[in-house]
Protein backbone atom coordinates (compact mmCIF):
# COMPACT_ATOMS: atom_id res chain seq x y z
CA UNK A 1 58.47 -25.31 -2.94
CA UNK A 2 56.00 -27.26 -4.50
CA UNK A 3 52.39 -26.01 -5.04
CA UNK A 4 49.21 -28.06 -6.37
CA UNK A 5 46.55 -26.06 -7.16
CA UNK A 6 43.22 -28.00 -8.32
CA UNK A 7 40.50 -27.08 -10.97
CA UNK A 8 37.74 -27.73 -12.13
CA UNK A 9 37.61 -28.97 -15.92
CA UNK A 10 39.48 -26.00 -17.75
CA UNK A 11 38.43 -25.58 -21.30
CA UNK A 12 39.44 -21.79 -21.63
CA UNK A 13 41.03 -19.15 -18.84
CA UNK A 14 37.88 -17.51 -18.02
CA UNK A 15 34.71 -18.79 -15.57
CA UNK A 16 35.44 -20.27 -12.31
CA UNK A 17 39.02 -21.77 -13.10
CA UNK A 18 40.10 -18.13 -13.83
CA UNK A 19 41.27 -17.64 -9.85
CA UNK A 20 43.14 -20.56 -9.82
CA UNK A 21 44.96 -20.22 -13.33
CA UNK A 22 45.46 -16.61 -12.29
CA UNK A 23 47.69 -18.04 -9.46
CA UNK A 24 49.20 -20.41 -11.06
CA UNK A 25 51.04 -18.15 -13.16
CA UNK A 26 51.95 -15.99 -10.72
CA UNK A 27 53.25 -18.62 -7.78
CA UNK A 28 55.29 -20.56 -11.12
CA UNK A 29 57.27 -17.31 -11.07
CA UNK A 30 59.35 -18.65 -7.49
CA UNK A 31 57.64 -22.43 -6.85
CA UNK A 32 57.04 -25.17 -8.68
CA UNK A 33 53.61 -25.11 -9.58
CA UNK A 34 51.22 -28.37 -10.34
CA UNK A 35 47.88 -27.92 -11.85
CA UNK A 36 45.60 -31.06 -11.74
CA UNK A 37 42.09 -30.82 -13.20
CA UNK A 38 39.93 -33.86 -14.86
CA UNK A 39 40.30 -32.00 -18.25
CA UNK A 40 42.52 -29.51 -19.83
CA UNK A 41 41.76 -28.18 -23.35
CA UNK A 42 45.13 -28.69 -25.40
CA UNK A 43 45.28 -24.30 -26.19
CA UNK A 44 45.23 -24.14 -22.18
CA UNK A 45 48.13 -26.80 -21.31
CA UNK A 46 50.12 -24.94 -23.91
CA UNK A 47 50.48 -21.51 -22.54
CA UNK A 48 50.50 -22.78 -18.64
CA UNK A 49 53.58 -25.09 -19.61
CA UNK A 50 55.14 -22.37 -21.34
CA UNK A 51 55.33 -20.46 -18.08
CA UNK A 52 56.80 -23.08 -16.22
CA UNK A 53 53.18 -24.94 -15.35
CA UNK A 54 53.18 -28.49 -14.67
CA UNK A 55 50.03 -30.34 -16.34
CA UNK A 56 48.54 -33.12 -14.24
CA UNK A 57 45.40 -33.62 -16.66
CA UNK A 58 43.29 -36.89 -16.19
CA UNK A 59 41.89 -36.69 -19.25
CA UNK A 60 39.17 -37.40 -18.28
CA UNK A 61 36.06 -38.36 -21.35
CA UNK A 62 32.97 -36.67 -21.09
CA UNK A 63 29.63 -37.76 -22.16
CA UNK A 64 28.30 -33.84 -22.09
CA UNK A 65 31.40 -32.41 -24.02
CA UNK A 66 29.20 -31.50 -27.11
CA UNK A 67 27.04 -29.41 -24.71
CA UNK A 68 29.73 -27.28 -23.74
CA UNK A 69 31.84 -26.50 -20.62
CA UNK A 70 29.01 -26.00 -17.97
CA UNK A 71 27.66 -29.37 -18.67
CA UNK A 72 31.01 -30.92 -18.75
CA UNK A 73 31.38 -29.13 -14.51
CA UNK A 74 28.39 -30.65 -13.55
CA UNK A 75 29.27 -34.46 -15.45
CA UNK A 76 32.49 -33.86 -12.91
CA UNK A 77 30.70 -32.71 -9.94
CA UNK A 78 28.42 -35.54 -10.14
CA UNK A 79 31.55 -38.37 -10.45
CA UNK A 80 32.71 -36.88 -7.20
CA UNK A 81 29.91 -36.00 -5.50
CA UNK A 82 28.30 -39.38 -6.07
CA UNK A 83 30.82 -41.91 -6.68
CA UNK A 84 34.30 -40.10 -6.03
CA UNK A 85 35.80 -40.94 -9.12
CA UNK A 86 37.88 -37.69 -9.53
CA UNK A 87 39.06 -37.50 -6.20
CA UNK A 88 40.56 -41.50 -6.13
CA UNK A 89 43.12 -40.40 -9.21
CA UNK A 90 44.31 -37.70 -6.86
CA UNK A 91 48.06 -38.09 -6.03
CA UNK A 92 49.08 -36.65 -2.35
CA UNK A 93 52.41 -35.92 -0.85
CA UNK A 94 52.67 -32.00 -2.07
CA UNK A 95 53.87 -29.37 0.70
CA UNK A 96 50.92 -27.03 -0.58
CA UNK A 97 47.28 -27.83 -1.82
CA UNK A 98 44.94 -25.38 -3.25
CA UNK A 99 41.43 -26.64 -3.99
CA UNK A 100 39.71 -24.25 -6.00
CA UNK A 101 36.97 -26.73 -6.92
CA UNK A 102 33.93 -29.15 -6.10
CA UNK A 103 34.89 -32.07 -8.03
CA UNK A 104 37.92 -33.48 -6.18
CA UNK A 105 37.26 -34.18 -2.60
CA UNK A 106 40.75 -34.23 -0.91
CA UNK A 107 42.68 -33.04 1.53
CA UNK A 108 43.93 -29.03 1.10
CA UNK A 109 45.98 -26.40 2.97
CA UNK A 110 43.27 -23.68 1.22
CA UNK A 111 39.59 -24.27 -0.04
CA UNK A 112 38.36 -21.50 -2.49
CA UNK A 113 34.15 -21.53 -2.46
CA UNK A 114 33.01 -20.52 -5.50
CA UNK A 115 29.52 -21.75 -4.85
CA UNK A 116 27.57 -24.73 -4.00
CA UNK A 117 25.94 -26.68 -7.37
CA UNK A 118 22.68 -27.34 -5.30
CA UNK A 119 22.70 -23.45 -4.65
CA UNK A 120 23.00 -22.28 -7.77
CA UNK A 121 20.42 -25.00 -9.51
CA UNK A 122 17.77 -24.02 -7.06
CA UNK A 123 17.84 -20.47 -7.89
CA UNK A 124 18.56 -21.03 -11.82
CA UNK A 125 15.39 -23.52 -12.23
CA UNK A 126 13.06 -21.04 -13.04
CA UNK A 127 14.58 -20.37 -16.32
CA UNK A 128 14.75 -23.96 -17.20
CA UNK A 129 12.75 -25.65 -19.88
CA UNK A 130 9.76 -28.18 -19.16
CA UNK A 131 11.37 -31.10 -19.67
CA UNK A 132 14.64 -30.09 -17.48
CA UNK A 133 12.45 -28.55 -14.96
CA UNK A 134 10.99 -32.01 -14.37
CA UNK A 135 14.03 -33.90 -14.14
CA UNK A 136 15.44 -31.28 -11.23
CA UNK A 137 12.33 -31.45 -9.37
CA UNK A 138 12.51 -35.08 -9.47
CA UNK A 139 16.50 -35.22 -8.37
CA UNK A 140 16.69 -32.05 -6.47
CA UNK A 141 16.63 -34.04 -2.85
CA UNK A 142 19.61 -36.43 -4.17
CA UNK A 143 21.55 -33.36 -5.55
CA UNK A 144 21.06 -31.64 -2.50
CA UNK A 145 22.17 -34.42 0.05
CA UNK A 146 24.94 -35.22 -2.34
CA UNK A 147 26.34 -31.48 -2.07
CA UNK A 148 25.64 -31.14 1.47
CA UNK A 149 28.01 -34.57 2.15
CA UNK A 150 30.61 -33.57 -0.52
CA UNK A 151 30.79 -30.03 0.90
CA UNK A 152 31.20 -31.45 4.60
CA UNK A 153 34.17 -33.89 3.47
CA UNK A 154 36.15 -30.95 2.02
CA UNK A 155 35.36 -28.73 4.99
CA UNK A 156 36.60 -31.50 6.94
CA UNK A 157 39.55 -32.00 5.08
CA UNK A 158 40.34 -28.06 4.49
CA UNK A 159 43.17 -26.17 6.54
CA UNK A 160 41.97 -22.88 5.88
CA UNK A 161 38.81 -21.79 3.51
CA UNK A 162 38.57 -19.04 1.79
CA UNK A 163 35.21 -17.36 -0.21
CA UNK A 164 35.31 -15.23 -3.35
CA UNK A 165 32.62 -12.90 -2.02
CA UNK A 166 30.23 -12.33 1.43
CA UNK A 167 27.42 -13.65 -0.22
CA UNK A 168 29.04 -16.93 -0.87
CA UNK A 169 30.55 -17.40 2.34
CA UNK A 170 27.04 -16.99 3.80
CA UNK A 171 25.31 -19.98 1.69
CA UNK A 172 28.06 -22.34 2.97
CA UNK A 173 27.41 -21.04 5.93
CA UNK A 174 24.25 -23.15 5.91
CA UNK A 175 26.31 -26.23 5.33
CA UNK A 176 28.15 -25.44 9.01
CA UNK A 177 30.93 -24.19 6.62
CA UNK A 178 33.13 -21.24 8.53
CA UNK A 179 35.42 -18.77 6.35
CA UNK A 180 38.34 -17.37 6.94
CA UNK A 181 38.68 -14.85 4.36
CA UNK A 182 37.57 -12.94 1.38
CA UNK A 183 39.34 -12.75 -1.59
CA UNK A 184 37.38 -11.71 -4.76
CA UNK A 185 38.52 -13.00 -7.99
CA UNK A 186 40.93 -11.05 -10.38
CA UNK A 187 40.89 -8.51 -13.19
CA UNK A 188 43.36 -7.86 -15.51
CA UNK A 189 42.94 -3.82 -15.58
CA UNK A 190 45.64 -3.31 -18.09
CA UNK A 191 43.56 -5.91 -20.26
CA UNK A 192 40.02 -4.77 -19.05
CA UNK A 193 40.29 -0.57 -19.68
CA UNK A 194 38.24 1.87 -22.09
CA UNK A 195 39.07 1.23 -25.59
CA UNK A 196 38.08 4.76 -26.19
CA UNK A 197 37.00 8.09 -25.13
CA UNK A 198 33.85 8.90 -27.45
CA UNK A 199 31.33 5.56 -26.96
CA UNK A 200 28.94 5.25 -29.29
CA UNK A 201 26.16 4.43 -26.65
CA UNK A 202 24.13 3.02 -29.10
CA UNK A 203 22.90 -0.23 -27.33
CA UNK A 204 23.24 -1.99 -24.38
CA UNK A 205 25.46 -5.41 -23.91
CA UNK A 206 24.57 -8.31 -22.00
CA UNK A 207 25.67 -11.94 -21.72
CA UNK A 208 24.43 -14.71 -22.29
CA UNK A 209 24.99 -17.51 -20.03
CA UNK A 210 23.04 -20.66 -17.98
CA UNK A 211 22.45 -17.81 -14.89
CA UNK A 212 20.80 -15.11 -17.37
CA UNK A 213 17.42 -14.22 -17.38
CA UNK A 214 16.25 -14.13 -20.55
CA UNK A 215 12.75 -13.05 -20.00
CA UNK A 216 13.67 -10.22 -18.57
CA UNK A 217 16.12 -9.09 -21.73
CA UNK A 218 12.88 -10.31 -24.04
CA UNK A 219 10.92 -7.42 -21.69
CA UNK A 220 13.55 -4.96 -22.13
CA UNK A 221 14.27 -5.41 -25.85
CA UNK A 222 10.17 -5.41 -26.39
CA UNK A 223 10.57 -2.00 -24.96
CA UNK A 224 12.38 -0.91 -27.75
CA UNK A 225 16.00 -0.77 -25.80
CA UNK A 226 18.84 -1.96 -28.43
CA UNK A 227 20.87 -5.04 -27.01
CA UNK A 228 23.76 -6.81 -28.07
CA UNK A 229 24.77 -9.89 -26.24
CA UNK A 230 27.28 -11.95 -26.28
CA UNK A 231 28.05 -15.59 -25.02
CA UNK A 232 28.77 -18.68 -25.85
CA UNK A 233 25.60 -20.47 -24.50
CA UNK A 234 23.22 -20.48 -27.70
CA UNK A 235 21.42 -23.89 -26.18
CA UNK A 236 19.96 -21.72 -23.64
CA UNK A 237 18.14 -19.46 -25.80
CA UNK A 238 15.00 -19.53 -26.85
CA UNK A 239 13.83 -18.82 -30.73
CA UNK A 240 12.00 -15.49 -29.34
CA UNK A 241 15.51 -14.24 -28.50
CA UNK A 242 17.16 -14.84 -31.12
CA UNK A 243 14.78 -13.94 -33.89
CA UNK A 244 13.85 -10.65 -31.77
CA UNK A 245 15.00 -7.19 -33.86
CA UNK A 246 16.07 -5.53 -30.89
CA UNK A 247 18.48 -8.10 -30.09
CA UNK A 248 21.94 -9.04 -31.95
CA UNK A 249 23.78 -12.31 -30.82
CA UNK A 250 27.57 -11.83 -31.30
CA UNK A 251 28.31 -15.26 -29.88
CA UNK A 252 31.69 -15.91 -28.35
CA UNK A 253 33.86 -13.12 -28.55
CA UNK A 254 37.86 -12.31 -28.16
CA UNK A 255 39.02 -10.39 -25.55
CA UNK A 256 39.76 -7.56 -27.63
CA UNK A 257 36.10 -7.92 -29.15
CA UNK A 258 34.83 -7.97 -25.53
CA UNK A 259 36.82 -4.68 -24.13
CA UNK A 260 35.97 -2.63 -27.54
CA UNK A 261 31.42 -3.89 -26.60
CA UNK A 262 32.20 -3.17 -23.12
CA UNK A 263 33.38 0.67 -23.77
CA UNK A 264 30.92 1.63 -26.37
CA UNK A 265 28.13 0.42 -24.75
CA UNK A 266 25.29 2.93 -23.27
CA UNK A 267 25.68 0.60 -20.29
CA UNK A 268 25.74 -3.19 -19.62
CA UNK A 269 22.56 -5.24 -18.24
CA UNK A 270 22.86 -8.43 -16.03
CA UNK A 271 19.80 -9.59 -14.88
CA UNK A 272 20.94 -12.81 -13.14
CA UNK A 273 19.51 -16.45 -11.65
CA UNK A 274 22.30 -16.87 -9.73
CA UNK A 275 26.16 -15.09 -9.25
CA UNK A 276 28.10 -15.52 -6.12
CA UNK A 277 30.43 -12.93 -7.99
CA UNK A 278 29.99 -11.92 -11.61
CA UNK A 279 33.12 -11.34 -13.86
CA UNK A 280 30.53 -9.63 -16.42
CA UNK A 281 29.36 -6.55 -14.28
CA UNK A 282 33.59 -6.42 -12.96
CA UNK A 283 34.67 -6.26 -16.38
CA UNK A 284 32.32 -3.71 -17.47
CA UNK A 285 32.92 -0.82 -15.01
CA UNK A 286 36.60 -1.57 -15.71
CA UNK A 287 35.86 -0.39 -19.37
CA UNK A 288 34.22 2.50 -18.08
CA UNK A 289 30.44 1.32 -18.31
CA UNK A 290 28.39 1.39 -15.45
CA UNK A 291 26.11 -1.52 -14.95
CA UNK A 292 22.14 -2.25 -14.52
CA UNK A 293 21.81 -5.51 -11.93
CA UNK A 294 19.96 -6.47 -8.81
CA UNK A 295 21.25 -5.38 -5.40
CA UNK A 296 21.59 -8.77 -3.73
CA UNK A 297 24.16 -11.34 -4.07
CA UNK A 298 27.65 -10.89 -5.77
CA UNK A 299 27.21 -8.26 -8.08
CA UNK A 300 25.71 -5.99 -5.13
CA UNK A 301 29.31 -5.93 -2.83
CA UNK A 302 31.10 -3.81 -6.09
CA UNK A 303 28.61 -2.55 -7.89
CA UNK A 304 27.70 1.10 -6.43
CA UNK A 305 24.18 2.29 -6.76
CA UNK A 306 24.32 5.72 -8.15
CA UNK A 307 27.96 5.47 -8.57
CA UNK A 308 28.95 2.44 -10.88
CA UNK A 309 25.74 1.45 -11.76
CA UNK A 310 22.29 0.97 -10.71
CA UNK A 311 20.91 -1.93 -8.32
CA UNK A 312 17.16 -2.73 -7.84
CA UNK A 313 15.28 -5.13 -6.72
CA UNK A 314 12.86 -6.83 -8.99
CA UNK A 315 12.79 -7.82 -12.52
CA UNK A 316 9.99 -5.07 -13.25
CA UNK A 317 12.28 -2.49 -11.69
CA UNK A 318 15.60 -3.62 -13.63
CA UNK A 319 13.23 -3.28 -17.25
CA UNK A 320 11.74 0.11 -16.42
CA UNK A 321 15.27 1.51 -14.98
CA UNK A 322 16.72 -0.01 -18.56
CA UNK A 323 14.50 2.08 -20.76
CA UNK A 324 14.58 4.97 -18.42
CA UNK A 325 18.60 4.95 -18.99
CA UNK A 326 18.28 3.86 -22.34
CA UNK A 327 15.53 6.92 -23.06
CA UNK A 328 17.53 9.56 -20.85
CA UNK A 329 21.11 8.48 -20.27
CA UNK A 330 23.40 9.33 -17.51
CA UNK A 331 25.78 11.72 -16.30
CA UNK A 332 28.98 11.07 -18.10
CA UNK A 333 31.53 11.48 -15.19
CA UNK A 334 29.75 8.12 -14.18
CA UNK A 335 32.77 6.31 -16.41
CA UNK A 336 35.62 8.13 -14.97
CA UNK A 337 34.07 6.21 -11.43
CA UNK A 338 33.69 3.17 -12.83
CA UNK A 339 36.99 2.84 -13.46
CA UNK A 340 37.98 3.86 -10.49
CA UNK A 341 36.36 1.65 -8.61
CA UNK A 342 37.57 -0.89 -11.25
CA UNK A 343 40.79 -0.79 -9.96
CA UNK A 344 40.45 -2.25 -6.66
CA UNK A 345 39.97 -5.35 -8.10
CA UNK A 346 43.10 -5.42 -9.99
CA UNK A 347 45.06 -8.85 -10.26
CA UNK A 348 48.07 -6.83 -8.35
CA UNK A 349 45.66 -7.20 -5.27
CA UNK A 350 44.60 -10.44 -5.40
CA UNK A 351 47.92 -11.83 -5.69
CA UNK A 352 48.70 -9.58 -2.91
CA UNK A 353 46.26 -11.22 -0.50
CA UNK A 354 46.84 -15.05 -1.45
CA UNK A 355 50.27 -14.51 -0.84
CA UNK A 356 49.05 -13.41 2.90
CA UNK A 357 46.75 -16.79 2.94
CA UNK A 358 49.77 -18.95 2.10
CA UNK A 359 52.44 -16.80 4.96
CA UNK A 360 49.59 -17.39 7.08
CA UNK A 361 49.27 -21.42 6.30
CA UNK A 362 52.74 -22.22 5.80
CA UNK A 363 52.93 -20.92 9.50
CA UNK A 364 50.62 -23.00 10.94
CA UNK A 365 51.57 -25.88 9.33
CA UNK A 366 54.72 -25.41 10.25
CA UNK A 367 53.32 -24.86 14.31
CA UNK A 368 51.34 -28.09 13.85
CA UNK A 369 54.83 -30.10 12.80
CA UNK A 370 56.34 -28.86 15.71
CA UNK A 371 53.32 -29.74 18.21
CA UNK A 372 53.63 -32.97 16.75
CA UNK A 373 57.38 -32.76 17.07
CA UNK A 374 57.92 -33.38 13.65
């Protein structure tokens, strides 16, 4: 059978394409498997045709490229949402669609929310410059109608939809969007494990990315609390952060780089704008680290307070819990649960449960041929 799944601009396996690529590979095992997306970086195409991946990349040029991959998303949103130019080099007539974006517009068996743009600018602005400040201010009602149309066209056009966590099913549910289901994205946990059994605990790891907070790390590491972040979104920081002794940039990272911070870390900090998920906080309890966030949004539905990690509710009680653990420590049976809980989000399970969604749609598609009497 043939399968289409649809991305959003894929410039590495990781961030919101990870779900769909994630799929992919497993579905090419039995189906032929399509993956269209406006861009796909040349390292990507490689490996997904070497497992039997069909490419459909529009190649599309981008006028944000040099400002990296989240600027690139929103250059494609916009096209879409404004003037549908993403969704018009769509070509239909596939037994199976998978939309696992916002930037094409068309007709799917399956819609996987990952989050509405207007959502997550909203609650990101505060950590905006000035000058960018001003700009969103001054386009916020356009974006907004914009995502509220584009988001009623695919819920029109979508068979079956599908949220990666609660909390993101319930902001589309102020669009008149209903979900189906739940399925939370995928983690590799014989990728994501403790590199070893004696961490050196000697700082704290955080990311860097457009949703962090950075003036509440600048708090924490003014208290004296060793950080190292890492990231690969250096035009969001400002010079105080990365001049400040406390803190130590690593940049972007491998994989192997990224399990070996995760493991010897005292724990990992995420004090977040915005995350209808979080792969950061996921991967970090898989490595046996518990984790410091806020107790609302994604983060809050796997992170355990008092079990995995620690959840509060303000940025003044996220700094002072940070140098209390930093000062004090933790019990250390608190990695042995991490993992643990870890494993529930294993990539064994979320295959598991799409392959449920698509029994489930293949049935009534095949139910609607019939009442047709097709």
């Amino acid at each position: 059978m043939d399968i289409a799944l649809i991305c959003d601009p894929i410039t590495s396996f990781e961030g919101s394409v990870r779900p769909a690529l994630c799929l992919a590979e497993e579905l090419a095992k039995k189906h032929n498997v399509f993956v269209l997306s406006p861009f796909v970086h040349e390292h990507v195409e490689k490996r997904l045709v070497a497992r039997g991946i069909t490419i459909l990349n529009l190649r599309s040029k981008f006028l944000t490229e040099i400002f990296g991959p989240s600027a690139m998303w929103l250059e494609a949103w916009m096209r879409e949402a404004f003037l549908k130019l993403n969704s018009r080099r769509f070509q239909s007539g596939f037994p199976i669609v998978i939309n696992f974006s916002h930037v094409f517009s068309v007709p799917s068996d399956v819609w996987y929310l990952q989050g509405p743009p207007s959502a997550a600018l909203e609650d990101m602005k505060m950590e905006f410059s000035w000058f960018p400040r001003i700009i969103y201010k001054l386009l916020k009602p356009l974006i907004y109608h914009a995502d509220k149309r584009l988001i009623r066209n695919l819920n029109r056009d979508s068979l079956r939809i599908v949220a990666n966590s609660k909390f993101c099913a319930s902001m589309y549910s102020k669009f008149g969007v209903y979900v189906d289901d739940v399925i939370y994205p995928p983690i590799d946990c014989s990728m994501f494990k403790p590199s070893t059994s004696k961490p050196s605990s000697d700082y704290v790891l955080t990311y860097f990315g457009k949703e962090t907070k950075f003036s509440v790390l600048s708090k924490i590491a003014d208290k004296g609390v060793k950080i190292k972040a890492f990231g690969s979104k250096a035009l969001f920081l400002g010079k105080k952060l990365t001049t400040h002794s406390n803190i130590e940039f690593l940049g972007r990272i491998s994989i192997k780089e990224l399990v070996e911070s995760y493991s010897n870390a005292l724990f990992t900090v995420f004090p977040f704008s915005h995350e209808p998920f979080g792969y950061i906080p996921l991967e970090s309890i898989a490595c046996g680290t518990p984790v410091l966030t806020y107790g609302f949004q994604g983060p809050s539905e796997y992170i355990i307070d008092g079990i995995t990690g620690w959840l509060v509710k303000t940025d003044d009680e996220l700094v002072t819990k940070a140098v209390e653990l930093w000062e004090h420590g933790y019990p250390y049976d608190v990695r042995s649960r991490c993992v643990k809980e870890a494993l529930r989000f294993d990539v064994k399970f979320y295959i598991e449960k799409w392959c449920k969604i698509l029994f489930k749609t293949q049935k009534t598609k095949a139910q609607h041929f019939k009442d047709c009497g097709l």
